[in-house]
PDB file of N, CA and C in Angstrom:
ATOM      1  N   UNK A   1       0.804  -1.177   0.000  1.00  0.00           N
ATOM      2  CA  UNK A   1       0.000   0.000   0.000  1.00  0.00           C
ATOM      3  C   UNK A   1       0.862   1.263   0.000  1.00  0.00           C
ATOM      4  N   UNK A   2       1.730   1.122   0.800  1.00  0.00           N
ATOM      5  CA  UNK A   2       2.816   2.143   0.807  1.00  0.00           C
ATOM      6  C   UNK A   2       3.461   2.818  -0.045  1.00  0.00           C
ATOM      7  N   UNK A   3       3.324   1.432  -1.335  1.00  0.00           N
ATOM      8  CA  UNK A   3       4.375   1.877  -2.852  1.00  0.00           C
ATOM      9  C   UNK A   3       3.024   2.452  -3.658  1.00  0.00           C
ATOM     10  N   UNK A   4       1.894   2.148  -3.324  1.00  0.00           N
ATOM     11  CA  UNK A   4       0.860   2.768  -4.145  1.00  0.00           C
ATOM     12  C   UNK A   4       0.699   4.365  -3.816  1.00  0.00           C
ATOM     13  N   UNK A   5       0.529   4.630  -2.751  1.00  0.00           N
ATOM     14  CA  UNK A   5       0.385   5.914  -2.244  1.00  0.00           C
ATOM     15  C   UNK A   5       1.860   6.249  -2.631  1.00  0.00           C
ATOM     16  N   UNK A   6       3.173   5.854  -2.592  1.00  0.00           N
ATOM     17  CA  UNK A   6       4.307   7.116  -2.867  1.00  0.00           C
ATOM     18  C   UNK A   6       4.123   7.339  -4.668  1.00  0.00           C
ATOM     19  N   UNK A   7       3.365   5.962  -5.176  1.00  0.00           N
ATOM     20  CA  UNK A   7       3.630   6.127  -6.786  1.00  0.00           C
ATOM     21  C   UNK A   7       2.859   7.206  -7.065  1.00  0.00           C
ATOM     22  N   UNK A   8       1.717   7.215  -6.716  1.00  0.00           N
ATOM     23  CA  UNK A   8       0.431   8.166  -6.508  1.00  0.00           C
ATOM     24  C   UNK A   8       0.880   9.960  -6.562  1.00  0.00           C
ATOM     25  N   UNK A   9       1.632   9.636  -5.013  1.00  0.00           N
ATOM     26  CA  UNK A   9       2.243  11.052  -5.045  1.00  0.00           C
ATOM     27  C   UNK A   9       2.765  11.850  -6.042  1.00  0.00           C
ATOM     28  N   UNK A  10       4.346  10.954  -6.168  1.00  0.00           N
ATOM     29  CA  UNK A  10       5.098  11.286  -7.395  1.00  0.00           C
ATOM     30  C   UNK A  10       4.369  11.680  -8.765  1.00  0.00           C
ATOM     31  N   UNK A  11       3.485  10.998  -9.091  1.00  0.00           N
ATOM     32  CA  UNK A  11       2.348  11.723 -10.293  1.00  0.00           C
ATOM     33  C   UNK A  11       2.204  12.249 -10.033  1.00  0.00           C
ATOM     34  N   UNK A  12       1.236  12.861  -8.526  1.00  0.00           N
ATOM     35  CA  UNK A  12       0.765  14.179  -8.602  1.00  0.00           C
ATOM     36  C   UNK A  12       1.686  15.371  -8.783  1.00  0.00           C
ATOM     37  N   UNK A  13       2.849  15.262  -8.330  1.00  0.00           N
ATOM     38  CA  UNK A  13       3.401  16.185  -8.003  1.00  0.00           C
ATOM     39  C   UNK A  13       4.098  15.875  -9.602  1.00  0.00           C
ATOM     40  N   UNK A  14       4.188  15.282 -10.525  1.00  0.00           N
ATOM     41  CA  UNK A  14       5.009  15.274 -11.634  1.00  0.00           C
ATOM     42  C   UNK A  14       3.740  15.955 -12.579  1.00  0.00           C
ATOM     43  N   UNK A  15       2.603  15.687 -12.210  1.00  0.00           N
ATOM     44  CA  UNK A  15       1.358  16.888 -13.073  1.00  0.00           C
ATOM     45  C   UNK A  15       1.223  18.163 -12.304  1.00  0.00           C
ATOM     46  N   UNK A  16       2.182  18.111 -11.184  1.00  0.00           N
ATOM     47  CA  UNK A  16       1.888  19.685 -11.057  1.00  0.00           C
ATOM     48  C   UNK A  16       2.783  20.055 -11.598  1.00  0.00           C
ATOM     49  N   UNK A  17       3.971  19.372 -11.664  1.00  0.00           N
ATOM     50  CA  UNK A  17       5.091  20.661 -12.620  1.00  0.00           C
ATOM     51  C   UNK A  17       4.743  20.857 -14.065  1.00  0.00           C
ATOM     52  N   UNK A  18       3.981  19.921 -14.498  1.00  0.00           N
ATOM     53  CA  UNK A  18       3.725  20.225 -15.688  1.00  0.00           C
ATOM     54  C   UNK A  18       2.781  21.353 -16.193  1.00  0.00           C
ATOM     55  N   UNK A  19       1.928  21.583 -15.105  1.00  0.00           N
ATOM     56  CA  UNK A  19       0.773  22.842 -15.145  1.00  0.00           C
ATOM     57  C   UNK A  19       1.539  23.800 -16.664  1.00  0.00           C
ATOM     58  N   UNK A  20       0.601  24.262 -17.024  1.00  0.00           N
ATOM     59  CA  UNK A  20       0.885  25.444 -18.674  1.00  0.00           C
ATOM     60  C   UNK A  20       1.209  26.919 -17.556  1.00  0.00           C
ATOM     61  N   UNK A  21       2.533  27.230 -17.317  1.00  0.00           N
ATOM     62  CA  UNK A  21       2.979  28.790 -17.345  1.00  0.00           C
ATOM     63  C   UNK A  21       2.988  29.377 -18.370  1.00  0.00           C
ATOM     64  N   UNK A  22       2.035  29.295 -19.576  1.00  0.00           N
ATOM     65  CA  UNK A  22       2.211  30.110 -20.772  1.00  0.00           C
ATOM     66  C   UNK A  22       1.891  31.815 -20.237  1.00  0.00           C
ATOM     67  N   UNK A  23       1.084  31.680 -19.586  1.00  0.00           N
ATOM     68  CA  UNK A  23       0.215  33.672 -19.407  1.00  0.00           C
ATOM     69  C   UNK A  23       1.682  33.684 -18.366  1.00  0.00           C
ATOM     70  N   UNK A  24       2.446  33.459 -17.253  1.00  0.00           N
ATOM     71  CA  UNK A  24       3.440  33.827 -16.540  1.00  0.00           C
ATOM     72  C   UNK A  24       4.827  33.834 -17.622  1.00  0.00           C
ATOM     73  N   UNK A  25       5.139  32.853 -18.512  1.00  0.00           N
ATOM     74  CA  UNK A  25       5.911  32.808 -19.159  1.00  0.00           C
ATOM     75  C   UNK A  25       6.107  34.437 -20.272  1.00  0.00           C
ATOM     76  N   UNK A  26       4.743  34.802 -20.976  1.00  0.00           N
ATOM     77  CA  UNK A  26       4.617  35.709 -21.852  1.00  0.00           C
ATOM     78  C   UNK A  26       4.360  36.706 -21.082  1.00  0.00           C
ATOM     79  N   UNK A  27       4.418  36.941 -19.651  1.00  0.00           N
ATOM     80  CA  UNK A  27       4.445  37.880 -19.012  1.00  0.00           C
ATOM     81  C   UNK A  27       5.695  38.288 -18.395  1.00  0.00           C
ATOM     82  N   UNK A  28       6.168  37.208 -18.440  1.00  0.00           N
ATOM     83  CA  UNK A  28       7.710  37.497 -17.904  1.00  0.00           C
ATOM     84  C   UNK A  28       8.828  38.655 -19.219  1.00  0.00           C
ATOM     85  N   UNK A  29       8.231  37.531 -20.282  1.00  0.00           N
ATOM     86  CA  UNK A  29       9.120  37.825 -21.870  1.00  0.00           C
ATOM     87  C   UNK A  29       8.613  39.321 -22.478  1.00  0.00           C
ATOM     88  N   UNK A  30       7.289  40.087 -21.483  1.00  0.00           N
ATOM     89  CA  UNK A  30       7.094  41.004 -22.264  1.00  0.00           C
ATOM     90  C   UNK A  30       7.644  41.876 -21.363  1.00  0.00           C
ATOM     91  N   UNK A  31       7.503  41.649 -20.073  1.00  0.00           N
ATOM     92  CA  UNK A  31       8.269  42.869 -19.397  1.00  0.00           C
ATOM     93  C   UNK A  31       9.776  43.022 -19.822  1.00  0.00           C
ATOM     94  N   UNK A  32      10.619  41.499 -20.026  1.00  0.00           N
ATOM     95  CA  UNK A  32      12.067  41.610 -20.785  1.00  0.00           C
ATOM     96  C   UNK A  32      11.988  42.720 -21.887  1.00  0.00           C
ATOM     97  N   UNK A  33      11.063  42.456 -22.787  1.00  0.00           N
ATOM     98  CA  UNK A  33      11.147  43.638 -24.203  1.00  0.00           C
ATOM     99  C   UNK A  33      11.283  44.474 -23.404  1.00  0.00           C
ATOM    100  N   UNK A  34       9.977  45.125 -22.556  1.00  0.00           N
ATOM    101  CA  UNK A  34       9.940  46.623 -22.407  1.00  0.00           C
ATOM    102  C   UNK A  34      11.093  46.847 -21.498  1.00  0.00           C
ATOM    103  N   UNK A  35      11.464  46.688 -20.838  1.00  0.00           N
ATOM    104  CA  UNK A  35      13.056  46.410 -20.386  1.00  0.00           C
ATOM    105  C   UNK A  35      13.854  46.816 -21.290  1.00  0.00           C
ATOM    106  N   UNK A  36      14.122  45.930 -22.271  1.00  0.00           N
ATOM    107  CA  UNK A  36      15.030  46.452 -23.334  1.00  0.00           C
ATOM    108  C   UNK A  36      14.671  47.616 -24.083  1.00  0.00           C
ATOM    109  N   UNK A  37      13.676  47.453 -23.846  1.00  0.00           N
ATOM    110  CA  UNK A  37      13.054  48.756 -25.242  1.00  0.00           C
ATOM    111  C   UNK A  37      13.937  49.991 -24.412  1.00  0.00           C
ATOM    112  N   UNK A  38      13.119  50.154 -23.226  1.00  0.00           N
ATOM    113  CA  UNK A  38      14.053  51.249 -22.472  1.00  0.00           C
ATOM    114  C   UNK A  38      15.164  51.553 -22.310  1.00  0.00           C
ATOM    115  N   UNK A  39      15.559  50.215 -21.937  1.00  0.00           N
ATOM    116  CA  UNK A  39      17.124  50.695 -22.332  1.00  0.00           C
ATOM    117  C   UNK A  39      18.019  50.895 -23.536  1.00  0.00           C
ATOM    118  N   UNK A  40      17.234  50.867 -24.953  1.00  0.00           N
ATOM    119  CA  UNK A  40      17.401  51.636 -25.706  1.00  0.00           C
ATOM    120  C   UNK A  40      17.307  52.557 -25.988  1.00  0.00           C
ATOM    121  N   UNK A  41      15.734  53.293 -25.552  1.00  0.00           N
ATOM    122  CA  UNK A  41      15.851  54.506 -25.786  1.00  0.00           C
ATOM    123  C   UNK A  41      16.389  55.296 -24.623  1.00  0.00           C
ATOM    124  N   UNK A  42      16.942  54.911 -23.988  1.00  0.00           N
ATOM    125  CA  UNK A  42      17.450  55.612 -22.693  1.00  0.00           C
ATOM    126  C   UNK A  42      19.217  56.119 -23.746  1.00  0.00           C
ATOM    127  N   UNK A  43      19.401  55.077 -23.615  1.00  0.00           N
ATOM    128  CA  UNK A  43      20.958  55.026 -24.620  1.00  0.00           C
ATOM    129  C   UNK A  43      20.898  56.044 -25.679  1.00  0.00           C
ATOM    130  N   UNK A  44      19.643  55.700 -26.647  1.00  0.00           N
ATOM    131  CA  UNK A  44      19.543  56.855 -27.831  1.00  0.00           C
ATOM    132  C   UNK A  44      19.189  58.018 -27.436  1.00  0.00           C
ATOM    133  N   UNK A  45      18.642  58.047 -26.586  1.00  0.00           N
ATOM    134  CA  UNK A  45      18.283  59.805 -25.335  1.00  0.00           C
ATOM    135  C   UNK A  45      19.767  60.632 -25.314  1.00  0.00           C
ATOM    136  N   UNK A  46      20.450  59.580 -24.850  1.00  0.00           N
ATOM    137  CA  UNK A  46      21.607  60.468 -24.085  1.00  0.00           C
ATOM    138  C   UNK A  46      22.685  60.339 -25.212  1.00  0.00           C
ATOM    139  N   UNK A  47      22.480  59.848 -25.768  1.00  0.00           N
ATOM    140  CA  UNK A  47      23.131  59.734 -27.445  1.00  0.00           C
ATOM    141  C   UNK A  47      23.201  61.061 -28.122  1.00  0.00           C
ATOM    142  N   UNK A  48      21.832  61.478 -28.499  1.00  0.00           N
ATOM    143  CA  UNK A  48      21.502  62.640 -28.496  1.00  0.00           C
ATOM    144  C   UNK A  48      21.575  64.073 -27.870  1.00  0.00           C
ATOM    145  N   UNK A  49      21.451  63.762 -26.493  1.00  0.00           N
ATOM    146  CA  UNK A  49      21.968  64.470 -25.836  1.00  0.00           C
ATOM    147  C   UNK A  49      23.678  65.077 -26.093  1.00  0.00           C
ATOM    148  N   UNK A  50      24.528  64.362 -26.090  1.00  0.00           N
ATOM    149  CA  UNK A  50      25.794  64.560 -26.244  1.00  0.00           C
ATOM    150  C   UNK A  50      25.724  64.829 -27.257  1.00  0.00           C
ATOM    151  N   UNK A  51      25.431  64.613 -28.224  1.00  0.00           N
ATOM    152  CA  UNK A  51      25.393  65.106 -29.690  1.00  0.00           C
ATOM    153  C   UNK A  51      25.362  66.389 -29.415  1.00  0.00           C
ATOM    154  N   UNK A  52      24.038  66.684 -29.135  1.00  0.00           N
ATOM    155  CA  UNK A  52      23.075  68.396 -29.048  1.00  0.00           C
ATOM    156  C   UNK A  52      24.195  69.043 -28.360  1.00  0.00           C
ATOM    157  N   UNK A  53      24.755  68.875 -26.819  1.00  0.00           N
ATOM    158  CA  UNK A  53      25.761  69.229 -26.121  1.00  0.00           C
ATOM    159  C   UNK A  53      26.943  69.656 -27.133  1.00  0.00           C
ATOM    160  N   UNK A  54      27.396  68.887 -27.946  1.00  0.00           N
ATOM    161  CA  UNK A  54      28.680  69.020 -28.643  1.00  0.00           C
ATOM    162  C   UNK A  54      28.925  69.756 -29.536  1.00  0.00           C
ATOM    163  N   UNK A  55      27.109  69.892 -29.987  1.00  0.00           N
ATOM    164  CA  UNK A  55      27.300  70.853 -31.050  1.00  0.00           C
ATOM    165  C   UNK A  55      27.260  71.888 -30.181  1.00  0.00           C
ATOM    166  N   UNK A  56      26.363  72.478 -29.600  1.00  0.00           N
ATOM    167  CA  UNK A  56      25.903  73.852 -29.100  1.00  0.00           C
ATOM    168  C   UNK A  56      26.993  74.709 -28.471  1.00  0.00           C
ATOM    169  N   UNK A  57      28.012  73.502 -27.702  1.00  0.00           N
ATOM    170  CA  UNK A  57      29.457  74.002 -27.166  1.00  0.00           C
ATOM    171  C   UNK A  57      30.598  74.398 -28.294  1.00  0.00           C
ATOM    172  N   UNK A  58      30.338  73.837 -29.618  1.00  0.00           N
ATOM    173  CA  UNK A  58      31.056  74.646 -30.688  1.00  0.00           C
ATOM    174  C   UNK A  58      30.705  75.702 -31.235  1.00  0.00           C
ATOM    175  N   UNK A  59      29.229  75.664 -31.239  1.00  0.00           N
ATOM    176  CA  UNK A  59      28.712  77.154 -31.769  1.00  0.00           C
ATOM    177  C   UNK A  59      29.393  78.131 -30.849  1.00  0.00           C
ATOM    178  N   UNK A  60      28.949  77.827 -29.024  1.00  0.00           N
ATOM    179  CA  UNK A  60      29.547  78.946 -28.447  1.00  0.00           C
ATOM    180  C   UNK A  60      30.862  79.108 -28.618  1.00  0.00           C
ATOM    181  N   UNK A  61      31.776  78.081 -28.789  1.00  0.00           N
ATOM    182  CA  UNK A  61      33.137  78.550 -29.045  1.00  0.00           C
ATOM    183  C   UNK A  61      33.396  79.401 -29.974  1.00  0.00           C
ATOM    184  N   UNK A  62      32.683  78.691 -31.926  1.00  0.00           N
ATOM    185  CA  UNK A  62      32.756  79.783 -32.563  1.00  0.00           C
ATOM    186  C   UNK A  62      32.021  81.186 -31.979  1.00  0.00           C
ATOM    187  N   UNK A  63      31.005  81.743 -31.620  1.00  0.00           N
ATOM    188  CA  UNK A  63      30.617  83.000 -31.267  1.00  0.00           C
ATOM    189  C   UNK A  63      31.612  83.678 -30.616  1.00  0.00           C
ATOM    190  N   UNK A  64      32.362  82.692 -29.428  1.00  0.00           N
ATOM    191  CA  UNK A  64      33.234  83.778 -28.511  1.00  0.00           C
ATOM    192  C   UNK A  64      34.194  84.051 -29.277  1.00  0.00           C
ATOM    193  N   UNK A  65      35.061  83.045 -30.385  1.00  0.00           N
ATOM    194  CA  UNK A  65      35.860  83.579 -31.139  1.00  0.00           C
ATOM    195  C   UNK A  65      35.949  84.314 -32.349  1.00  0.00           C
ATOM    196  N   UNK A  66      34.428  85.108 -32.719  1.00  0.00           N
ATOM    197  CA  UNK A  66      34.730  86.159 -33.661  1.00  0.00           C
ATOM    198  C   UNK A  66      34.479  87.160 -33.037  1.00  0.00           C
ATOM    199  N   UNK A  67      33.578  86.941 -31.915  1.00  0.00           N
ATOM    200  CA  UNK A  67      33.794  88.183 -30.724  1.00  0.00           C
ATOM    201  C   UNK A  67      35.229  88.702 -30.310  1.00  0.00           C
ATOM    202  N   UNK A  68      36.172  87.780 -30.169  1.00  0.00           N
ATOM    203  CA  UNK A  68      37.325  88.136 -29.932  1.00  0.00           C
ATOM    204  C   UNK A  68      37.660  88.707 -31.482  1.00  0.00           C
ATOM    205  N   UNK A  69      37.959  88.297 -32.179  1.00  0.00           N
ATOM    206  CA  UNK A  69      38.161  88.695 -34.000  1.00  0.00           C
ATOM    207  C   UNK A  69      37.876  90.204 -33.811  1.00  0.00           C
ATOM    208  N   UNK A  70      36.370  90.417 -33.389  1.00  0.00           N
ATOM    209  CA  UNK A  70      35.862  91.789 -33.637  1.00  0.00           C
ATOM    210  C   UNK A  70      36.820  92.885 -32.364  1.00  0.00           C
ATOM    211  N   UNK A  71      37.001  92.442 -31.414  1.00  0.00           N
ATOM    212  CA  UNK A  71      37.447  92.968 -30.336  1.00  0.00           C
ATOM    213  C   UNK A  71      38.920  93.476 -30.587  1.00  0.00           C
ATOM    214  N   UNK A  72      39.796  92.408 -31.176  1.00  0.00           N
ATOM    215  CA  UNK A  72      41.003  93.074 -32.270  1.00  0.00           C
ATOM    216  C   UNK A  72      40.976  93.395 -33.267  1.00  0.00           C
ATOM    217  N   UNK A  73      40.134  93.397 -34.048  1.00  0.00           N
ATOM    218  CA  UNK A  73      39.617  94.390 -35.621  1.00  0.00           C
ATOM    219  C   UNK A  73      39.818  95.865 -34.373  1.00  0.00           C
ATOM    220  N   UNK A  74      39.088  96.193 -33.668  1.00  0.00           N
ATOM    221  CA  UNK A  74      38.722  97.355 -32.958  1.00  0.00           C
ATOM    222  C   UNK A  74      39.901  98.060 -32.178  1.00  0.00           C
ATOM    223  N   UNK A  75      40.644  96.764 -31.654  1.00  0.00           N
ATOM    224  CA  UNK A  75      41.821  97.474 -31.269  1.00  0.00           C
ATOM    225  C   UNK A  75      43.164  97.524 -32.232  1.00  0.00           C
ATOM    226  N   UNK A  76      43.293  97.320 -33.085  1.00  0.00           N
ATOM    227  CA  UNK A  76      43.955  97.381 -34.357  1.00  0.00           C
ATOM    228  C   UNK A  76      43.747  98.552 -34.636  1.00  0.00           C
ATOM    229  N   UNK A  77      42.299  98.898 -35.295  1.00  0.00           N
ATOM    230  CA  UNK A  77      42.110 100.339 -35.216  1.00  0.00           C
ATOM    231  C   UNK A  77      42.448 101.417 -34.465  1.00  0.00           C
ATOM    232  N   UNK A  78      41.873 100.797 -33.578  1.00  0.00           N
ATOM    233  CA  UNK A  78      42.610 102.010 -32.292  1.00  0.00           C
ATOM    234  C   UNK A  78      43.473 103.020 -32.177  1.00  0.00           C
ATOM    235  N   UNK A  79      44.582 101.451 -32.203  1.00  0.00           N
ATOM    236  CA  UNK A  79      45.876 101.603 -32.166  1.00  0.00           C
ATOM    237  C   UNK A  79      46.603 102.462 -33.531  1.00  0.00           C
ATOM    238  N   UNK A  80      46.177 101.936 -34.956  1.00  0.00           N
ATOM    239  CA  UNK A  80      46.246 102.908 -35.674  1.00  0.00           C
ATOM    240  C   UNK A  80      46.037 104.034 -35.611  1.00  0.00           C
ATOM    241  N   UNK A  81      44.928 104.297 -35.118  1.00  0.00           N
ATOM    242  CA  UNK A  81      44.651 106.298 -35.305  1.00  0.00           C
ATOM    243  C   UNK A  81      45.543 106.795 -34.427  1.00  0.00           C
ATOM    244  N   UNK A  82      45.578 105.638 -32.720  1.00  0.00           N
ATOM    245  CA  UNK A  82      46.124 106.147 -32.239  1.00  0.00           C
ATOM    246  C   UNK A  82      48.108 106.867 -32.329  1.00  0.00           C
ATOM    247  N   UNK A  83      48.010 106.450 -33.321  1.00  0.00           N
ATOM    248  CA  UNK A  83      50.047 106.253 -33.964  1.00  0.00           C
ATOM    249  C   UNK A  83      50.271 107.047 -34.890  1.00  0.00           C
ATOM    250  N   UNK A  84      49.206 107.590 -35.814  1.00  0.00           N
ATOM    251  CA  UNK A  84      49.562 108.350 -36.977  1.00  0.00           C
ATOM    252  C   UNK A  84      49.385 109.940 -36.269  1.00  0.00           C
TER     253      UNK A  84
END
């Protein structure tokens, strides 16, 4: 009787592992995407970012340096009138 009831068991418990995790399985695999998704566009965010950054810090460089340009055009002059 003993080997009937442990054989017994062992089935049951070998049809419970078998139970369908399909809805936990495709719930697991969709939060993975959106997971990834994010951390793509997180990456292409700041991608961009540095981009935008890199440019905008050359524009200001060029601006400050024809500001300077203009600032010695002016004292060039200056200095001319001031000499003749």
């Amino acid at each position: 009787m003993k080997k009937v009831a442990v054989t017994a068991l062992v089935l049951a418990l070998g049809l419970a592992a078998c139970n369908n995790n399909a809805a936990d399985n495709n719930a697991a695999n969709e939060t993975a995407v959106e997971n990834n998704a994010e951390t793509d566009v997180n990456a292409a965010t700041n991608d961009a970012t540095a981009v935008a950054d890199n440019a905008l810090n050359a524009a200001d460089n060029a601006v400050n340096a024809a500001g300077n340009a203009v600032d010695n055009a002016s004292d060039a002059v200056s200095n001319a009138a001031t000499n003749q």
